[in-house]
C-alpha atoms as a PDB file:
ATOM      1  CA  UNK A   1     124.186  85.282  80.552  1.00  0.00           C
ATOM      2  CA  UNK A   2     122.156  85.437  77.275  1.00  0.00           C
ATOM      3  CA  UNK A   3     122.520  81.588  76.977  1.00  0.00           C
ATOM      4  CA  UNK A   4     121.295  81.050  80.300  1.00  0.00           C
ATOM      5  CA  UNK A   5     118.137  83.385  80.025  1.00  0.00           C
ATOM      6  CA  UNK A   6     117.517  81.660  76.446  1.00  0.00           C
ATOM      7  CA  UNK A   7     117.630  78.338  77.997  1.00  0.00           C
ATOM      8  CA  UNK A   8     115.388  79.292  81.108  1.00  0.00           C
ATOM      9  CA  UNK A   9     113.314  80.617  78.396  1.00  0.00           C
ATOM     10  CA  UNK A  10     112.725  77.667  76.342  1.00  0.00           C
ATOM     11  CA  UNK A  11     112.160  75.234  79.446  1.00  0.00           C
ATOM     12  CA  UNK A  12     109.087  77.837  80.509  1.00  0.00           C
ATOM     13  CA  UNK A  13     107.519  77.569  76.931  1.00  0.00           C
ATOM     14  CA  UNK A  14     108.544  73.507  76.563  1.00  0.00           C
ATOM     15  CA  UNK A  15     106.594  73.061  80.162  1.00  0.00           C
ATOM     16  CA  UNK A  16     103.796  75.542  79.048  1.00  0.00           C
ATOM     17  CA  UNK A  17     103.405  73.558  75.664  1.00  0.00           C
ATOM     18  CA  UNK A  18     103.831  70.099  77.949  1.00  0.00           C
ATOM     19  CA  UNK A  19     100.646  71.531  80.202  1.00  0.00           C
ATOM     20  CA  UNK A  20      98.676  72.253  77.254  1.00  0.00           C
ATOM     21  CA  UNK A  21      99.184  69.247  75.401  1.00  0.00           C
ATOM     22  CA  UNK A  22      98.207  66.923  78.312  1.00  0.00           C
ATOM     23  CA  UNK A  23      95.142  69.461  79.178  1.00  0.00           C
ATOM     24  CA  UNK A  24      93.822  68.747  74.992  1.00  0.00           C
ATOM     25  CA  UNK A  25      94.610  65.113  75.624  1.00  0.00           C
ATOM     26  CA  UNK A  26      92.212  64.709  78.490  1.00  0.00           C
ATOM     27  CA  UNK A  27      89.539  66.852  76.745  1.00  0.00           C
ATOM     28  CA  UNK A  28      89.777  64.579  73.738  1.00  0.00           C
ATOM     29  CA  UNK A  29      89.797  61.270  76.014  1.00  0.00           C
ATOM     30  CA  UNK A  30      86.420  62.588  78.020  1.00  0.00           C
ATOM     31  CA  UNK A  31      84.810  63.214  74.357  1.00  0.00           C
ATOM     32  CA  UNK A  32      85.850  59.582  73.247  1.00  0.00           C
ATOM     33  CA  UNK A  33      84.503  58.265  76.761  1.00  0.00           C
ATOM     34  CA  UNK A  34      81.380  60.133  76.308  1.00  0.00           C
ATOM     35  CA  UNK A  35      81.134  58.836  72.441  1.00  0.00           C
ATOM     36  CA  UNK A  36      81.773  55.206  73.629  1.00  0.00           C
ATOM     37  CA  UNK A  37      79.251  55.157  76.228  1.00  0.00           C
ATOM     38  CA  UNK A  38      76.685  56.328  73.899  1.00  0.00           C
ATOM     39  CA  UNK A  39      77.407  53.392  70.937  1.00  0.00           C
ATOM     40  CA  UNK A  40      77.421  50.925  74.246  1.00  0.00           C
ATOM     41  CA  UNK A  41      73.891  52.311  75.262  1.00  0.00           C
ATOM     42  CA  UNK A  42      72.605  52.024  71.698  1.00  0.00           C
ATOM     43  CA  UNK A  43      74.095  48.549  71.151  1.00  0.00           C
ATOM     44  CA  UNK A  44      72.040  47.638  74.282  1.00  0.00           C
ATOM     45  CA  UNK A  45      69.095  49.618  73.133  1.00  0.00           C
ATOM     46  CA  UNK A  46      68.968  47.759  69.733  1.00  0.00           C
ATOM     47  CA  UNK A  47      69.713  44.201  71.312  1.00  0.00           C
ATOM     48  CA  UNK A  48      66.355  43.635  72.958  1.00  0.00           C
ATOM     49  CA  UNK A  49      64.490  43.712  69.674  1.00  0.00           C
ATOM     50  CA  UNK A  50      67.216  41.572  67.859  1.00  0.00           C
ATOM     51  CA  UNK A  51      67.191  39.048  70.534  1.00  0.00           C
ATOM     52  CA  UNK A  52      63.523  38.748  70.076  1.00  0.00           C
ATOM     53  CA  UNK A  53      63.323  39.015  66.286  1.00  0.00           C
ATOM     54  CA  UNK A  54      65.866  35.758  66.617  1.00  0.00           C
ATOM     55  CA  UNK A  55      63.939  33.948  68.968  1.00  0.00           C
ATOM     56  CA  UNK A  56      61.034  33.932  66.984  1.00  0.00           C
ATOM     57  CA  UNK A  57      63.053  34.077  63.915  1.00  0.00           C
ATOM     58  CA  UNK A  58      64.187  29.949  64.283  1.00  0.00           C
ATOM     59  CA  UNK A  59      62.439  27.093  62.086  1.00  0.00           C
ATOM     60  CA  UNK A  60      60.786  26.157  65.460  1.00  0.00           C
ATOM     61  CA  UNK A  61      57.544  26.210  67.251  1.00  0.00           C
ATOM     62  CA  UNK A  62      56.795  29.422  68.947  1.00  0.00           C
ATOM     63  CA  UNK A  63      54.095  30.287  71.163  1.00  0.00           C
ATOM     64  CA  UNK A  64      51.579  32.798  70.174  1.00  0.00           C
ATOM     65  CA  UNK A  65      51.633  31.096  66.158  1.00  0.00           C
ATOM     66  CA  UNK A  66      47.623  30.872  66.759  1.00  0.00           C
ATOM     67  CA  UNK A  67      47.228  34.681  67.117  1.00  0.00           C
ATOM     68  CA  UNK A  68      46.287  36.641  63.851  1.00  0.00           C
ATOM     69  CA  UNK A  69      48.134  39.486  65.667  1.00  0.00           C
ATOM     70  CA  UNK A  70      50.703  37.675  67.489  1.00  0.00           C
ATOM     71  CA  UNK A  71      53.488  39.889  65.086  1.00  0.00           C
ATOM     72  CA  UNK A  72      52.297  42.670  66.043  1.00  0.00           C
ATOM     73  CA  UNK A  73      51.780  42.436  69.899  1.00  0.00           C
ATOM     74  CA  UNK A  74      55.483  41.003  69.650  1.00  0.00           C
ATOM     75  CA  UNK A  75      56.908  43.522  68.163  1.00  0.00           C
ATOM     76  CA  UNK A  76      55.300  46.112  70.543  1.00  0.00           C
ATOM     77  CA  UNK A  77      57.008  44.339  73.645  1.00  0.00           C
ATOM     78  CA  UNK A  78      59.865  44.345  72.330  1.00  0.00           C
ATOM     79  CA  UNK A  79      60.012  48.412  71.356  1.00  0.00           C
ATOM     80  CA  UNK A  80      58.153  48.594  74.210  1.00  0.00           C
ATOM     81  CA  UNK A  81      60.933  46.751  76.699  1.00  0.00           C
ATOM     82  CA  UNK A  82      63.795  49.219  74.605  1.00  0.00           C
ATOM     83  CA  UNK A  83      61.671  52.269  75.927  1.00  0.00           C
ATOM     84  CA  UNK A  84      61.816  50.845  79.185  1.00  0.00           C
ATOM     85  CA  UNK A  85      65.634  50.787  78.944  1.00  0.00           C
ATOM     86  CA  UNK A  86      65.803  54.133  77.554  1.00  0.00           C
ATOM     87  CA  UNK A  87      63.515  55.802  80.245  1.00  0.00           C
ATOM     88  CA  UNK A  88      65.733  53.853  82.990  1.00  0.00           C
ATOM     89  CA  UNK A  89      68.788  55.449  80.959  1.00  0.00           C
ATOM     90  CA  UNK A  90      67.670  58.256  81.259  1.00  0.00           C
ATOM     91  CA  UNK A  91      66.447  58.211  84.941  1.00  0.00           C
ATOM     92  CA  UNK A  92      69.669  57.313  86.247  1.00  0.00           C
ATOM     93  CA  UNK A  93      71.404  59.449  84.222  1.00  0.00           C
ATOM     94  CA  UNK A  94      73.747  57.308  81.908  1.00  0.00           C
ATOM     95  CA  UNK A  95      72.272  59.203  78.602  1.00  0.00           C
END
């Protein structure tokens, strides 16, 4: 009779452990979701302004060469298209 209660005893706790380890297992999956979706927004945050930086980075004619501030009218498009992205980010509530 012991045996028996002993044995109902330890499937309860195995199942209770079971339950809990599945319940930390989707907590820690959510946080890596939420962690990975954050690098993938700052990869595409940071891509704009490399794309353009190696555009106009090539041995080739460019436009806008003429312009004594061409760099710097370039480089505020291209923070300015990154805000863009962040402020639609934000606005549709992916950061």
């Amino acid at each position: 009779m012991e045996n028996h209660q002993a044995l109902d005893m330890a499937q309860t706790y195995s199942e209770t452990i079971s339950s809990t380890m599945g319940a930390f297992a989707s907590i820690i999956n959510n946080n890596v979701n939420f962690i990975m979706k954050l690098f993938t927004c700052f990869a595409a945050i940071m891509a704009i302004p490399m794309v353009v930086a190696g555009f106009f980075g090539m041995n080739v004619p460019v436009p806008m060469t003429a312009y004594p501030l061409a760099f710097v009218l370039i480089v505020c498009a291209s923070l300015g298209l990154s805000g863009l992205l962040i402020f639609v980010m934000f606005k549709k509530r992916i950061l």
